[in-house]
N, C-alpha and C. Protein backbone atom coordinates (compact mmCIF):
# COMPACT_ATOMS: atom_id res chain seq x y z
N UNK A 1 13.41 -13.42 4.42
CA UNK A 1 12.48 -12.66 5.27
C UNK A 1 11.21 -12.38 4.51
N UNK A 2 10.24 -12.33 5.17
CA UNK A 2 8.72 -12.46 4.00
C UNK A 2 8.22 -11.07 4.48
N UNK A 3 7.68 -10.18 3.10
CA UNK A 3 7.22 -9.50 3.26
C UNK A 3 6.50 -8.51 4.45
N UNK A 4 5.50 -9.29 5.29
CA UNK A 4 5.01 -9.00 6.52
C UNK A 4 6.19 -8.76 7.23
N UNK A 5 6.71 -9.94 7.95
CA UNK A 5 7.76 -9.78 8.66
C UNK A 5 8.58 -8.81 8.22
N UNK A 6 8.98 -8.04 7.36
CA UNK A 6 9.79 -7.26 7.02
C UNK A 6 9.44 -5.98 7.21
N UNK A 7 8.15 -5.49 7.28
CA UNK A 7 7.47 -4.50 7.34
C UNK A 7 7.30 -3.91 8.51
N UNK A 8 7.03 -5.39 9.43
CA UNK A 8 6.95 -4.68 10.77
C UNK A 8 8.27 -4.62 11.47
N UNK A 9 9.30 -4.96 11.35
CA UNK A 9 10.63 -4.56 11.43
C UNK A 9 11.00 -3.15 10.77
N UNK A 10 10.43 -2.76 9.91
CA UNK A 10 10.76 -1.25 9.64
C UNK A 10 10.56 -0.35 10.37
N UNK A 11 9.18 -0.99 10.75
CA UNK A 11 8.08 -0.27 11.42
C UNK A 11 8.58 0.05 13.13
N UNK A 12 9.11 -1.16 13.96
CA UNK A 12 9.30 -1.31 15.01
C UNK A 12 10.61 -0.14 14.93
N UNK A 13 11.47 -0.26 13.48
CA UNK A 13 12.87 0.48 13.52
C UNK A 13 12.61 2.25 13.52
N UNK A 14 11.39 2.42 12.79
CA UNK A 14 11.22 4.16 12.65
C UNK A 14 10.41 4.33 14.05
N UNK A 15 10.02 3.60 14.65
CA UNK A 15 9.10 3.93 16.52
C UNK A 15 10.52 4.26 16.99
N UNK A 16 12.02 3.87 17.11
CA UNK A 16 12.64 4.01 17.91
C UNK A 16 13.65 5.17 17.26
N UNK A 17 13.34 5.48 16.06
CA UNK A 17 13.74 6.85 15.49
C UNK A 17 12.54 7.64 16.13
N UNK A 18 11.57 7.45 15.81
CA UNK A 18 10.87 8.97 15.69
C UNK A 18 10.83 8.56 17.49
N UNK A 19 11.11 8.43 18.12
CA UNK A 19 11.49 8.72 19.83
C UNK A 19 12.57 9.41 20.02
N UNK A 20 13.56 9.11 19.18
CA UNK A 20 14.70 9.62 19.65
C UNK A 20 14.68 11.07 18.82
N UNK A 21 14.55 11.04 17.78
CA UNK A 21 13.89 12.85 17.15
C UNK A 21 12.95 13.26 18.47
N UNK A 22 12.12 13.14 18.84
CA UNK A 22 11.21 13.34 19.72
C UNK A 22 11.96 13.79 20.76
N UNK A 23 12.77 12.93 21.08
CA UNK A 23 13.54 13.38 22.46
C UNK A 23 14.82 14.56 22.07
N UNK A 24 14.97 14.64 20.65
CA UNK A 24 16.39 15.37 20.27
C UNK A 24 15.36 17.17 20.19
N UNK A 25 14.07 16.55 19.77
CA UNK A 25 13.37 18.33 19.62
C UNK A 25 13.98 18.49 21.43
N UNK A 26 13.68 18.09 21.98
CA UNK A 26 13.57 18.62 23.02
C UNK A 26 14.77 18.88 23.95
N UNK A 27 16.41 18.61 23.27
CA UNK A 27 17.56 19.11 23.66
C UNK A 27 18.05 17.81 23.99
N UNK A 28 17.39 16.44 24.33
CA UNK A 28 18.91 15.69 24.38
C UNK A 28 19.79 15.46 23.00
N UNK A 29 20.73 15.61 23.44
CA UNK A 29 22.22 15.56 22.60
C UNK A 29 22.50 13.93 22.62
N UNK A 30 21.77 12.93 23.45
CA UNK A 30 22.65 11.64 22.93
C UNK A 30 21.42 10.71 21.83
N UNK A 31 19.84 11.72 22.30
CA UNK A 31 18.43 11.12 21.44
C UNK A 31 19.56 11.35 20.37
N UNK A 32 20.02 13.08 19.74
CA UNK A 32 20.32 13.26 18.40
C UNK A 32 21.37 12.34 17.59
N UNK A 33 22.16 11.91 17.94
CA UNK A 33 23.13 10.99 17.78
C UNK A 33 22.31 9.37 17.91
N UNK A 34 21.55 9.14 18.74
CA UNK A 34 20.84 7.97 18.41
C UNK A 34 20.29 8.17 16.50
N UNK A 35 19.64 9.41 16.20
CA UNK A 35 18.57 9.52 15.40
C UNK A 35 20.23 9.42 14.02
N UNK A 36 20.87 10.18 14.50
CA UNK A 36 21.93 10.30 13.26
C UNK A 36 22.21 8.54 13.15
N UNK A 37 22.68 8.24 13.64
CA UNK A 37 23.09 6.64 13.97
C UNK A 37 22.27 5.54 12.86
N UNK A 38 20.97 6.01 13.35
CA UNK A 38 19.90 5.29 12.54
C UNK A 38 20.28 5.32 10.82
N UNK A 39 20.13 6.90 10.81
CA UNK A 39 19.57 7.84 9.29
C UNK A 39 20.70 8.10 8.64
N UNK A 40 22.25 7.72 9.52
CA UNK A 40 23.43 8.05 8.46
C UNK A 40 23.53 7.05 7.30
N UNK A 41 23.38 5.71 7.90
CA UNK A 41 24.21 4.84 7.06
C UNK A 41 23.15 4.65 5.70
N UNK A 42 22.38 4.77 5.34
CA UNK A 42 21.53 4.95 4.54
C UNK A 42 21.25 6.28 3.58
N UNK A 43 21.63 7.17 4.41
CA UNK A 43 21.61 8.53 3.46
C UNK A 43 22.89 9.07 3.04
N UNK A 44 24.13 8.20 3.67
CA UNK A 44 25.23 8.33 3.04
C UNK A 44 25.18 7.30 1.95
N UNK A 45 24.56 6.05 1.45
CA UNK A 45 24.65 5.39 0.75
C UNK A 45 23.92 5.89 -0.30
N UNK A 46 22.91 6.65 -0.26
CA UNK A 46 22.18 7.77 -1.11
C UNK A 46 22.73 8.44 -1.59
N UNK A 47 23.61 9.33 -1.01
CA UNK A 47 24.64 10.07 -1.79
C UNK A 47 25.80 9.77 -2.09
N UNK A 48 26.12 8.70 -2.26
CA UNK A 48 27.08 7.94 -2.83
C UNK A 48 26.86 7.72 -3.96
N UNK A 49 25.20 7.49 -4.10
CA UNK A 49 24.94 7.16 -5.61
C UNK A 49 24.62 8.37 -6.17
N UNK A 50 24.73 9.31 -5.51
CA UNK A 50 24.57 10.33 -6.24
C UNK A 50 25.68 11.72 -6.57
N UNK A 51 26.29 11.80 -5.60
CA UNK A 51 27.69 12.90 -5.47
C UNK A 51 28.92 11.88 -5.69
N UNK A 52 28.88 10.60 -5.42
CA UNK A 52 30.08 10.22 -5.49
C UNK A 52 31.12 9.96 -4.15
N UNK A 53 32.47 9.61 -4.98
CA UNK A 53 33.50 10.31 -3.70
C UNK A 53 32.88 11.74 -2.29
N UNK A 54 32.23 12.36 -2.96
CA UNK A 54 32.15 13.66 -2.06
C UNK A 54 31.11 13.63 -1.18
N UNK A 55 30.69 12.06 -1.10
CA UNK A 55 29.00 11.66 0.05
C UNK A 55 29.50 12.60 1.31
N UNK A 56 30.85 12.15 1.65
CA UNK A 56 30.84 12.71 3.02
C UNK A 56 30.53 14.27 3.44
N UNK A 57 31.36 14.38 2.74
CA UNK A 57 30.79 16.26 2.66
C UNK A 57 29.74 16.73 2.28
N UNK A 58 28.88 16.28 1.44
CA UNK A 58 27.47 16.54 1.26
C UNK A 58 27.02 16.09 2.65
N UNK A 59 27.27 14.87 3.32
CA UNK A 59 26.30 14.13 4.07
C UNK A 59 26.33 15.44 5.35
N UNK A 60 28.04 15.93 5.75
CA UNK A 60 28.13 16.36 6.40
C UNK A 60 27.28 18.30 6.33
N UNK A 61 27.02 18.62 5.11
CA UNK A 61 26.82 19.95 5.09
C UNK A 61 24.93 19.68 5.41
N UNK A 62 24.53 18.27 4.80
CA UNK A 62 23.18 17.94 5.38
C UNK A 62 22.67 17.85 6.72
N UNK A 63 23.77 17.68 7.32
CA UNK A 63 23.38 17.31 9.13
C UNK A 63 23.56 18.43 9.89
N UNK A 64 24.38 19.52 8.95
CA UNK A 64 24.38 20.84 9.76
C UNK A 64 22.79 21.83 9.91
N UNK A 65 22.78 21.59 8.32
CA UNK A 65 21.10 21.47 8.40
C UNK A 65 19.55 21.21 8.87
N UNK A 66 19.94 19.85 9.48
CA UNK A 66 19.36 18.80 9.64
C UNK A 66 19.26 19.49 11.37
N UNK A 67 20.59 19.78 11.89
CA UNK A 67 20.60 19.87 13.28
C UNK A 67 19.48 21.29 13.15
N UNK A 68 19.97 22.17 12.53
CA UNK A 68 19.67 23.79 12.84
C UNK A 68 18.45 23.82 12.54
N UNK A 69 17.65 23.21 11.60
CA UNK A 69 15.83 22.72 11.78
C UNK A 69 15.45 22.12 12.25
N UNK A 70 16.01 20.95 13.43
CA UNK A 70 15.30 20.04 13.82
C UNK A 70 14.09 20.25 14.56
N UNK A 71 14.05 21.83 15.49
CA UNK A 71 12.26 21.71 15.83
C UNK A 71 11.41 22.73 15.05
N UNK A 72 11.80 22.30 13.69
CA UNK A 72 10.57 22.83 12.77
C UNK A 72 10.14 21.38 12.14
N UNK A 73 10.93 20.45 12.63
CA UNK A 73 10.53 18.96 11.82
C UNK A 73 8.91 18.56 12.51
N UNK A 74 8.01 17.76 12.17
CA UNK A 74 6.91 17.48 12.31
C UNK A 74 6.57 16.34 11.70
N UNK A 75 6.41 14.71 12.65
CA UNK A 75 6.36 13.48 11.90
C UNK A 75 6.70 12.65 12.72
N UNK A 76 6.68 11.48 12.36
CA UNK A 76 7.12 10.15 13.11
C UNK A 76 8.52 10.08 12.48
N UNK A 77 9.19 8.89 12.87
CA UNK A 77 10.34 7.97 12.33
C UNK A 77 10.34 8.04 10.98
N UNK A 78 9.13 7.33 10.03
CA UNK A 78 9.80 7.37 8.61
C UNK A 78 9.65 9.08 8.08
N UNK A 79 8.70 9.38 8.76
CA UNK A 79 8.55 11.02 7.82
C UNK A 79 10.18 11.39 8.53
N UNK A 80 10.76 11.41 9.21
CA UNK A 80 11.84 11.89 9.77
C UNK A 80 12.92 11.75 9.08
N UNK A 81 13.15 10.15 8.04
CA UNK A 81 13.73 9.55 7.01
C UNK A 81 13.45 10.18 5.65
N UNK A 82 12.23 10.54 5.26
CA UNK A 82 11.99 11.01 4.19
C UNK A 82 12.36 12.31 4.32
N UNK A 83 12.50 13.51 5.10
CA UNK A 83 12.80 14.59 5.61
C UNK A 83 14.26 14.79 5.31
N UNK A 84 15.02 14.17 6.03
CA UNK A 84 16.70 14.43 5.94
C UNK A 84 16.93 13.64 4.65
N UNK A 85 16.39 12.93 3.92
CA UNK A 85 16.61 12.37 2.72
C UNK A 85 16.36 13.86 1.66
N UNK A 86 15.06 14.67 1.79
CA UNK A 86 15.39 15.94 1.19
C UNK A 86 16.24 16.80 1.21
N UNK A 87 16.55 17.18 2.75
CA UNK A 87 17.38 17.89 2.90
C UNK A 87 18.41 17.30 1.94
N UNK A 88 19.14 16.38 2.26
CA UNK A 88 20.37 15.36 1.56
C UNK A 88 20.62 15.58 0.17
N UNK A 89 19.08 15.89 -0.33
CA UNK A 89 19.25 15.84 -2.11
C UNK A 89 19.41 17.38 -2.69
N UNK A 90 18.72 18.50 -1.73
CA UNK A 90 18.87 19.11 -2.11
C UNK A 90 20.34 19.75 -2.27
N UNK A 91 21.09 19.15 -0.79
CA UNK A 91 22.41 19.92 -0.98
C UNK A 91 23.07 18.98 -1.80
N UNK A 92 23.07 17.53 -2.24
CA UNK A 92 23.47 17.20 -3.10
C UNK A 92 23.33 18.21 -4.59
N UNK A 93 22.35 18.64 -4.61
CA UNK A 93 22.02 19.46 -6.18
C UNK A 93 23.07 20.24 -6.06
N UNK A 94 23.18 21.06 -5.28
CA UNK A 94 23.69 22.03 -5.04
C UNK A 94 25.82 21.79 -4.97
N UNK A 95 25.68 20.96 -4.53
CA UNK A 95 26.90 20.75 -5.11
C UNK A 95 27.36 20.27 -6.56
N UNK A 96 26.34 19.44 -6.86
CA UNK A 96 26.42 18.94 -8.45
C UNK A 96 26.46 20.70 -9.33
N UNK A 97 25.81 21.62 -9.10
CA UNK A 97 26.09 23.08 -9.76
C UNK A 97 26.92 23.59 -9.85
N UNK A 98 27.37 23.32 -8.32
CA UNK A 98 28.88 24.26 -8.11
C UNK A 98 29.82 23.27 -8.72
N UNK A 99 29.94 22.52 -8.77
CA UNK A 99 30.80 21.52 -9.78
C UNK A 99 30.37 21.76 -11.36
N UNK A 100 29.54 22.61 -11.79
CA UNK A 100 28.94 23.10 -13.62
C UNK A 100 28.58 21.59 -13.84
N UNK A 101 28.22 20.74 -13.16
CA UNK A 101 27.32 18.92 -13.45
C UNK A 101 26.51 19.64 -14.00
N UNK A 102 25.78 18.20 -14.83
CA UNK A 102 24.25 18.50 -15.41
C UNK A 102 24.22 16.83 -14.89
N UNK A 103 22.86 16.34 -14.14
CA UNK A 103 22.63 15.30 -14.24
C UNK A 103 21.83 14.44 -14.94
N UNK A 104 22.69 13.20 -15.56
CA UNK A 104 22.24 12.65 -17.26
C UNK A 104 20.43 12.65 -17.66
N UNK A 105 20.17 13.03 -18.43
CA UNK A 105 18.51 12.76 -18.66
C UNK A 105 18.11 10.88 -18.64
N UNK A 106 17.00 10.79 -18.04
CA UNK A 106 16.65 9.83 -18.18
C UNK A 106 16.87 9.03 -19.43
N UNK A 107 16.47 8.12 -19.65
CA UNK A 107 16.58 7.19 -20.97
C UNK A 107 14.81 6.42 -20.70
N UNK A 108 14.06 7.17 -22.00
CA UNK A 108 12.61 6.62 -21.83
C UNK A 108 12.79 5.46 -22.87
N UNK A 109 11.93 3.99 -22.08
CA UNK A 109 11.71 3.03 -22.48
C UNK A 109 10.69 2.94 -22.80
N UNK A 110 10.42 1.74 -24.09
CA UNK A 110 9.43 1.66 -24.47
C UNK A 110 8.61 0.08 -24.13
N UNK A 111 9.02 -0.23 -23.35
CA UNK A 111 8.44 -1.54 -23.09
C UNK A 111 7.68 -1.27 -21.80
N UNK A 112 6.68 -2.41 -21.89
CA UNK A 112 5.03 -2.35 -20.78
C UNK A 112 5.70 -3.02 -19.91
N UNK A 113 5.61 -1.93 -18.54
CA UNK A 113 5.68 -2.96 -17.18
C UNK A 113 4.59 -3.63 -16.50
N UNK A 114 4.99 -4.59 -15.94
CA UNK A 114 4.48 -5.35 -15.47
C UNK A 114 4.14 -5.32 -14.00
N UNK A 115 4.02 -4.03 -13.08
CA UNK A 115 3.46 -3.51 -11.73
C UNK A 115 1.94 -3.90 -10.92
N UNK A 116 1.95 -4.02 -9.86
CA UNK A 116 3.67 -4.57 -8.80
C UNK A 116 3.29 -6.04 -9.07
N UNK A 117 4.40 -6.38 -7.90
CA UNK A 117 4.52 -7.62 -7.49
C UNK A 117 4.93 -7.67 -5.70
N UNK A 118 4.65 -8.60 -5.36
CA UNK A 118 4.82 -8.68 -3.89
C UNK A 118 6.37 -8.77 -3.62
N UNK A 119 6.93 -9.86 -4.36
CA UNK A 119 8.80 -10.04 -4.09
C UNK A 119 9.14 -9.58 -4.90
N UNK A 120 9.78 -8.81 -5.10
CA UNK A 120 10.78 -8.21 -6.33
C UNK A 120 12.48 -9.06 -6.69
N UNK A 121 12.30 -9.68 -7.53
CA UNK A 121 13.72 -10.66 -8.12
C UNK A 121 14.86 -9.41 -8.75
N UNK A 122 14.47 -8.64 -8.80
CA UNK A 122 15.31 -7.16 -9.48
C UNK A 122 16.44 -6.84 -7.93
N UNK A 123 15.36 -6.48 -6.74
CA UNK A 123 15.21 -6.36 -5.38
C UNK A 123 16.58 -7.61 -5.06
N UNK A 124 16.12 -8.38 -5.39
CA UNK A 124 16.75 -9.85 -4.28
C UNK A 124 18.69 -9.41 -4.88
N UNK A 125 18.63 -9.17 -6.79
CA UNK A 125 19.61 -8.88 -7.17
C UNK A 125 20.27 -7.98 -6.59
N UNK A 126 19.81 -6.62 -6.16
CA UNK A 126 20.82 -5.69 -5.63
C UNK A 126 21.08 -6.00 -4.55
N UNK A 127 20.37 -6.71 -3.70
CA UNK A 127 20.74 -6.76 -2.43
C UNK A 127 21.75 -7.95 -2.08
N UNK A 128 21.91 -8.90 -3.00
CA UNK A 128 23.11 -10.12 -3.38
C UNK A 128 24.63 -9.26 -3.16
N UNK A 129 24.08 -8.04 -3.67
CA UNK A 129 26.02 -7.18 -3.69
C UNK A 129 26.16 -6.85 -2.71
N UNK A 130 27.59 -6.42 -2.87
CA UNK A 130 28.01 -5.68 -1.38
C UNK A 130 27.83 -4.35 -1.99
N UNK A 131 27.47 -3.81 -1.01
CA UNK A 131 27.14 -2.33 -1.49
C UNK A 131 27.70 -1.46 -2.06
N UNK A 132 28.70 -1.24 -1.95
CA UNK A 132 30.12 -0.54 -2.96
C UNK A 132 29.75 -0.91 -4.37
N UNK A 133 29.53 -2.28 -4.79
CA UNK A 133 29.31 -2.83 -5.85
C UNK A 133 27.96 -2.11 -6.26
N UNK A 134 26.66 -2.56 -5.60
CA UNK A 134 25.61 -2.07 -5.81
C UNK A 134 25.33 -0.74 -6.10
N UNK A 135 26.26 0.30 -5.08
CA UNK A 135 26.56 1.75 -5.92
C UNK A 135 26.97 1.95 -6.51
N UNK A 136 28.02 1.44 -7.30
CA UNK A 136 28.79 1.80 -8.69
C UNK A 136 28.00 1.30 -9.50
N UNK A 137 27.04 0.37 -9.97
CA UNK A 137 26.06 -0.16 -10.83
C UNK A 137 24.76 0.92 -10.73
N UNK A 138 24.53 1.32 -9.75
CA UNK A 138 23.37 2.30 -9.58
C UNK A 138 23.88 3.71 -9.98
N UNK A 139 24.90 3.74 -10.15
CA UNK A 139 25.55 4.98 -10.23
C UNK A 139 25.60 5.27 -12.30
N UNK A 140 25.63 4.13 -12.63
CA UNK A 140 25.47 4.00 -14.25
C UNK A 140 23.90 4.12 -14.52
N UNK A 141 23.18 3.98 -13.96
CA UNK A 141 21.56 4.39 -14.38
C UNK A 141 21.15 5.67 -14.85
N UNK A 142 20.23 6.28 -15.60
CA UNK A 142 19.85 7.24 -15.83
C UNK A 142 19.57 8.12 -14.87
N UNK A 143 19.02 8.94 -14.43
CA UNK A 143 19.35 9.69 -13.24
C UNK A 143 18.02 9.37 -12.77
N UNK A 144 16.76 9.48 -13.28
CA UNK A 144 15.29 9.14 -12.62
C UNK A 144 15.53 7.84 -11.84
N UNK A 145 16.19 7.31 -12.47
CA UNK A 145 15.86 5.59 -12.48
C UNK A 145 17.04 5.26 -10.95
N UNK A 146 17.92 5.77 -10.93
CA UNK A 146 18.82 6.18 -9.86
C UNK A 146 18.32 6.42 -8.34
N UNK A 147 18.00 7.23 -9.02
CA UNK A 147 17.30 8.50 -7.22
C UNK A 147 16.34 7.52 -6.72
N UNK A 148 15.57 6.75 -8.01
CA UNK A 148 14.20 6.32 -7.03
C UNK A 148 14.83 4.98 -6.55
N UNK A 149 15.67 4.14 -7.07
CA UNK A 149 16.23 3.11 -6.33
C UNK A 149 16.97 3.27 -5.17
N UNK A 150 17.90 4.22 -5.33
CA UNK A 150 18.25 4.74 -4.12
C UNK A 150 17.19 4.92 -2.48
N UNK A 151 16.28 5.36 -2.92
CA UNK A 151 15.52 5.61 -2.38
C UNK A 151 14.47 5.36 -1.48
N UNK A 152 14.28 3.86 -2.72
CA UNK A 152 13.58 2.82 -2.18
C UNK A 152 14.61 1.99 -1.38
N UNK A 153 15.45 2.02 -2.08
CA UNK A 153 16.59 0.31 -1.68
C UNK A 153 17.75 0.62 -0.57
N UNK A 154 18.21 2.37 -0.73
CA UNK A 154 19.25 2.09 0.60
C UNK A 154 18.85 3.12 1.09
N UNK A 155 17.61 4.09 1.23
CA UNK A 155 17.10 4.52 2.01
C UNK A 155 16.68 4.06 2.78
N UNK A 156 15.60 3.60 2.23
CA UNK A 156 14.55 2.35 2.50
C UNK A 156 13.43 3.53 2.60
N UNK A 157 13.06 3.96 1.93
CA UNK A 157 11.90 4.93 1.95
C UNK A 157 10.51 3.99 0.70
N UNK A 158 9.46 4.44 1.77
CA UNK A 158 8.19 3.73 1.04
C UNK A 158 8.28 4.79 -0.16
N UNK A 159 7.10 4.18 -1.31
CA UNK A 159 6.67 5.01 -2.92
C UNK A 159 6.30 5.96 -2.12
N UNK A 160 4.90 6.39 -1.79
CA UNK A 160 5.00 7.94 -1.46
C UNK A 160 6.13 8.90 -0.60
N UNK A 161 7.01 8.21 0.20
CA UNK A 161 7.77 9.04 0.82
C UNK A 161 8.78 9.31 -0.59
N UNK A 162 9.11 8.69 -1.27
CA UNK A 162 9.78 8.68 -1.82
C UNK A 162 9.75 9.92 -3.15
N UNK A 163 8.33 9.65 -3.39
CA UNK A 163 7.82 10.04 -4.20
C UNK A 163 8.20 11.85 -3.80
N UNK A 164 7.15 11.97 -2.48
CA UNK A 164 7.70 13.48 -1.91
C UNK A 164 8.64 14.28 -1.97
N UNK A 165 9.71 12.95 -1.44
CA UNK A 165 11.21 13.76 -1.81
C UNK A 165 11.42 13.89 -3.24
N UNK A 166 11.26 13.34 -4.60
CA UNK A 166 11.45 13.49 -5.99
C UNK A 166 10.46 14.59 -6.52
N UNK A 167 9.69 15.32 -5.38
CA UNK A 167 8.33 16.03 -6.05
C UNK A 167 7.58 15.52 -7.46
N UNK A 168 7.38 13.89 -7.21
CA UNK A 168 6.88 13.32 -8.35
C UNK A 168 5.89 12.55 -8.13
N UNK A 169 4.59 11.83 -8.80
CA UNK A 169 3.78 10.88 -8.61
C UNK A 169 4.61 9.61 -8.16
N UNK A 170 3.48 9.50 -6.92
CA UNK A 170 3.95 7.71 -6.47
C UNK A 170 4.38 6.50 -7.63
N UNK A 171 3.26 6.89 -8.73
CA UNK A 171 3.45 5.81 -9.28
C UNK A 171 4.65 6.29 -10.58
N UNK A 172 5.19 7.45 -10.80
CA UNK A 172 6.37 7.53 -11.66
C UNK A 172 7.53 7.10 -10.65
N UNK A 173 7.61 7.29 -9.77
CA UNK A 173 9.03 6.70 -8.47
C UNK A 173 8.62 5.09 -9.01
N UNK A 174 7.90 4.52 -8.65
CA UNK A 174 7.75 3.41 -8.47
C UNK A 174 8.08 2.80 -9.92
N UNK A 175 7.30 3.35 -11.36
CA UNK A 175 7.89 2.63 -12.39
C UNK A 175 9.68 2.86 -12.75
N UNK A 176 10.32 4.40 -12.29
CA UNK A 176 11.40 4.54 -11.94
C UNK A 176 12.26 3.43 -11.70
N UNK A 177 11.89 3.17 -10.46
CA UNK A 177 12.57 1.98 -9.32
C UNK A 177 12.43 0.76 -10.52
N UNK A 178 11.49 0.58 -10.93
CA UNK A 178 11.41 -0.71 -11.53
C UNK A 178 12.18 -0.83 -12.58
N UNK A 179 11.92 0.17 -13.64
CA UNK A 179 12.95 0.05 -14.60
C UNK A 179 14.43 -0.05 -14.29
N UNK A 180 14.74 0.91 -13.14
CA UNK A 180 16.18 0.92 -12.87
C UNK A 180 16.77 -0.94 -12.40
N UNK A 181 15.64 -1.39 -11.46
CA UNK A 181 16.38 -2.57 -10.82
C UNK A 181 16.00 -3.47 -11.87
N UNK A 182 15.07 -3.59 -13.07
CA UNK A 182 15.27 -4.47 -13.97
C UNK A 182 16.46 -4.10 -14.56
N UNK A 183 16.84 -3.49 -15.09
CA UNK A 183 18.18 -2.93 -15.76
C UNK A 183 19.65 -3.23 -15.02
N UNK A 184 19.70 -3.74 -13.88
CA UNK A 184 20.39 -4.30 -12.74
C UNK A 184 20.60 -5.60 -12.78
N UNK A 185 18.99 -5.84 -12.68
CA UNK A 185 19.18 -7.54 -13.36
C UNK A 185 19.77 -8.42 -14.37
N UNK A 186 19.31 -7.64 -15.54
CA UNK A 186 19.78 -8.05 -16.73
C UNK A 186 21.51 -7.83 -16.71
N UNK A 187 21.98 -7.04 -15.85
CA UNK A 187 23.38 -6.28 -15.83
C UNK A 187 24.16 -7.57 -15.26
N UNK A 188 23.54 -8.25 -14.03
CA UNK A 188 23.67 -9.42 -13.34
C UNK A 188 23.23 -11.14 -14.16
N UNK A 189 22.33 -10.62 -14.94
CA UNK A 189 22.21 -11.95 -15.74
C UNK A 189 21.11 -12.38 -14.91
N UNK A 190 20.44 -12.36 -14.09
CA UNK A 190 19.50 -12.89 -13.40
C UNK A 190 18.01 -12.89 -13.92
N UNK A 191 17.75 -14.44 -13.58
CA UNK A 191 16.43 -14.86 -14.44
C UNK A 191 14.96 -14.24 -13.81
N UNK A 192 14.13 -14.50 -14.52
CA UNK A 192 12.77 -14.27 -13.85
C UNK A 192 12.20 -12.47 -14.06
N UNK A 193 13.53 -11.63 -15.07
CA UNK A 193 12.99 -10.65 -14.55
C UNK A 193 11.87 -9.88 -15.13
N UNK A 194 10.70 -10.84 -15.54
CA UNK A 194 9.58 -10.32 -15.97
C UNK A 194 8.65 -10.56 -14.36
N UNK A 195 8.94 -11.24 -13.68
CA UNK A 195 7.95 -11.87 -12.76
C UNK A 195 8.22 -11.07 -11.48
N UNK A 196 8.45 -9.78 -10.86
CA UNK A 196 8.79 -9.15 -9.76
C UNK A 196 8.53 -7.58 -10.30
N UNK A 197 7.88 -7.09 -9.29
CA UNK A 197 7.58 -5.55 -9.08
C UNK A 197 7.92 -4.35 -7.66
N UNK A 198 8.08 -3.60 -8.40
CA UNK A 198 8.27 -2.48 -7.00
C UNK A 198 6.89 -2.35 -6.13
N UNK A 199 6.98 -2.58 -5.17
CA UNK A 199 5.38 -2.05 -4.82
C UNK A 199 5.64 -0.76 -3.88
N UNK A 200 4.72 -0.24 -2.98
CA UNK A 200 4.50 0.71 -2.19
C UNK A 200 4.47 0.53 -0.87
N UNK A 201 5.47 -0.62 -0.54
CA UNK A 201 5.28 -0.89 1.32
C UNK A 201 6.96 -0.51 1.36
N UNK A 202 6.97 -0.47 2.51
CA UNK A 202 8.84 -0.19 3.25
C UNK A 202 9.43 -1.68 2.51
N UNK A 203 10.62 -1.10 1.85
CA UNK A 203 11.51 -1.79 1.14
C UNK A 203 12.55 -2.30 2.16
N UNK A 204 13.30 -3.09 1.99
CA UNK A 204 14.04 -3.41 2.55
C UNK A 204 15.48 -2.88 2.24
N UNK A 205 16.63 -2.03 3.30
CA UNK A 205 17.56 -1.41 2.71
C UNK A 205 18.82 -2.30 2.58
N UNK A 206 20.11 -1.84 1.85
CA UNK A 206 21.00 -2.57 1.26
C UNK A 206 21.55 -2.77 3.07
N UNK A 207 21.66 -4.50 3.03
CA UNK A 207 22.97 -4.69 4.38
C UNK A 207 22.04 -4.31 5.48
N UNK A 208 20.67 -4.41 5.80
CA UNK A 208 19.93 -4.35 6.38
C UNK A 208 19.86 -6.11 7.43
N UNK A 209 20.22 -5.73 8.35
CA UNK A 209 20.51 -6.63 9.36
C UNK A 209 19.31 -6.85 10.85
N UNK A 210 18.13 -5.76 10.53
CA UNK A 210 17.46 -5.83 11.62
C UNK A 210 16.51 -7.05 11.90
């Protein structure tokens, strides 16, 4: 799938989210379940890489959330994605506490990246797995390097949305992401991985079929 084409498939996919949010502010009950439908399978794969075994129950204490603010929300489709993706992390934190977790410090590298690139070969690698696989490998990353792949890759959240939810510069998510999915690569053995970058358009998410 080439870049363009991929973009506007995101694009066409968050118009028929942010309708159905649209229609859920306003009390239908089957818009809300359209919008969950969309935003589960992706933000449970988020917290998979991040809580573990316990996605479901995080996912589930997020949507209680998620329901009881929904008309203070304000946005289209992807802001709607980047939105319950906060919510998601924060109660993820929050369980990582009540469990006495500390989540691992990054690991700073010292090598010059090479940002962006249009195709990402790091990208093509994670998305080769089946996702179970791809979360247990993402799940060994440093924790920066984690969240923002997550983020980008089975969220599918663009660098600044992404960025928002990490309360961090676009471009630290983005070297994030990069380091993490080079570190993926090399994990996989896969060549080329000087020649591919994260960039700042809608990523494509894991098992993404649209």
């Amino acid at each position: 799938m080439g870049q363009g084409r991929q973009t506007r498939n995101v694009q066409a996919y968050d118009g028929e989210l942010g309708a159905a949010v649209a229609r859920a502010q306003d009390g239908d009950e089957a818009a809300f379940a359209t919008a969950y439908r969309i935003v589960q399978p992706g933000l449970l794969g988020y917290l998979r890489g991040f809580v573990g075994d316990d996605a479901e129950d995080v996912a589930s204490d997020a949507w209680l959330e998620i329901a009881r603010d929904l008309g203070r929300f304000k946005g289209d489709g992807a802001g709607f994605r980047g939105w319950t993706a906060t919510i998601a992390r924060h109660r993820a934190l929050d369980h990582l506490r009540r469990q006495r977790a500390r989540p691992r410090p990054g690991v700073i590298e010292q090598d010059v990246l090479d940002l962006p690139g249009p195709h990402s070969t790091h990208e093509q690698a994670l998305e080769s797995l089946s996702t179970e696989r791809a979360l247990e490998l993402v799940r060994g990353l440093p924790q920066d390097q984690a969240e923002a792949v997550l983020l980008r890759v089975v969220v599918g959240l663009d660098g600044p949305a992404a960025a928002r939810v990490l309360r961090k510069r676009p471009g630290a998510v983005r070297t994030a992401a990069h380091r993490g999915l080079k570190r993926l690569a090399r994990q996989l053995g896969v060549a080329g991985e000087t020649g591919g970058g994260v960039t700042d358009e809608a990523p494509r998410t894991l098992g993404e079929s649209r």
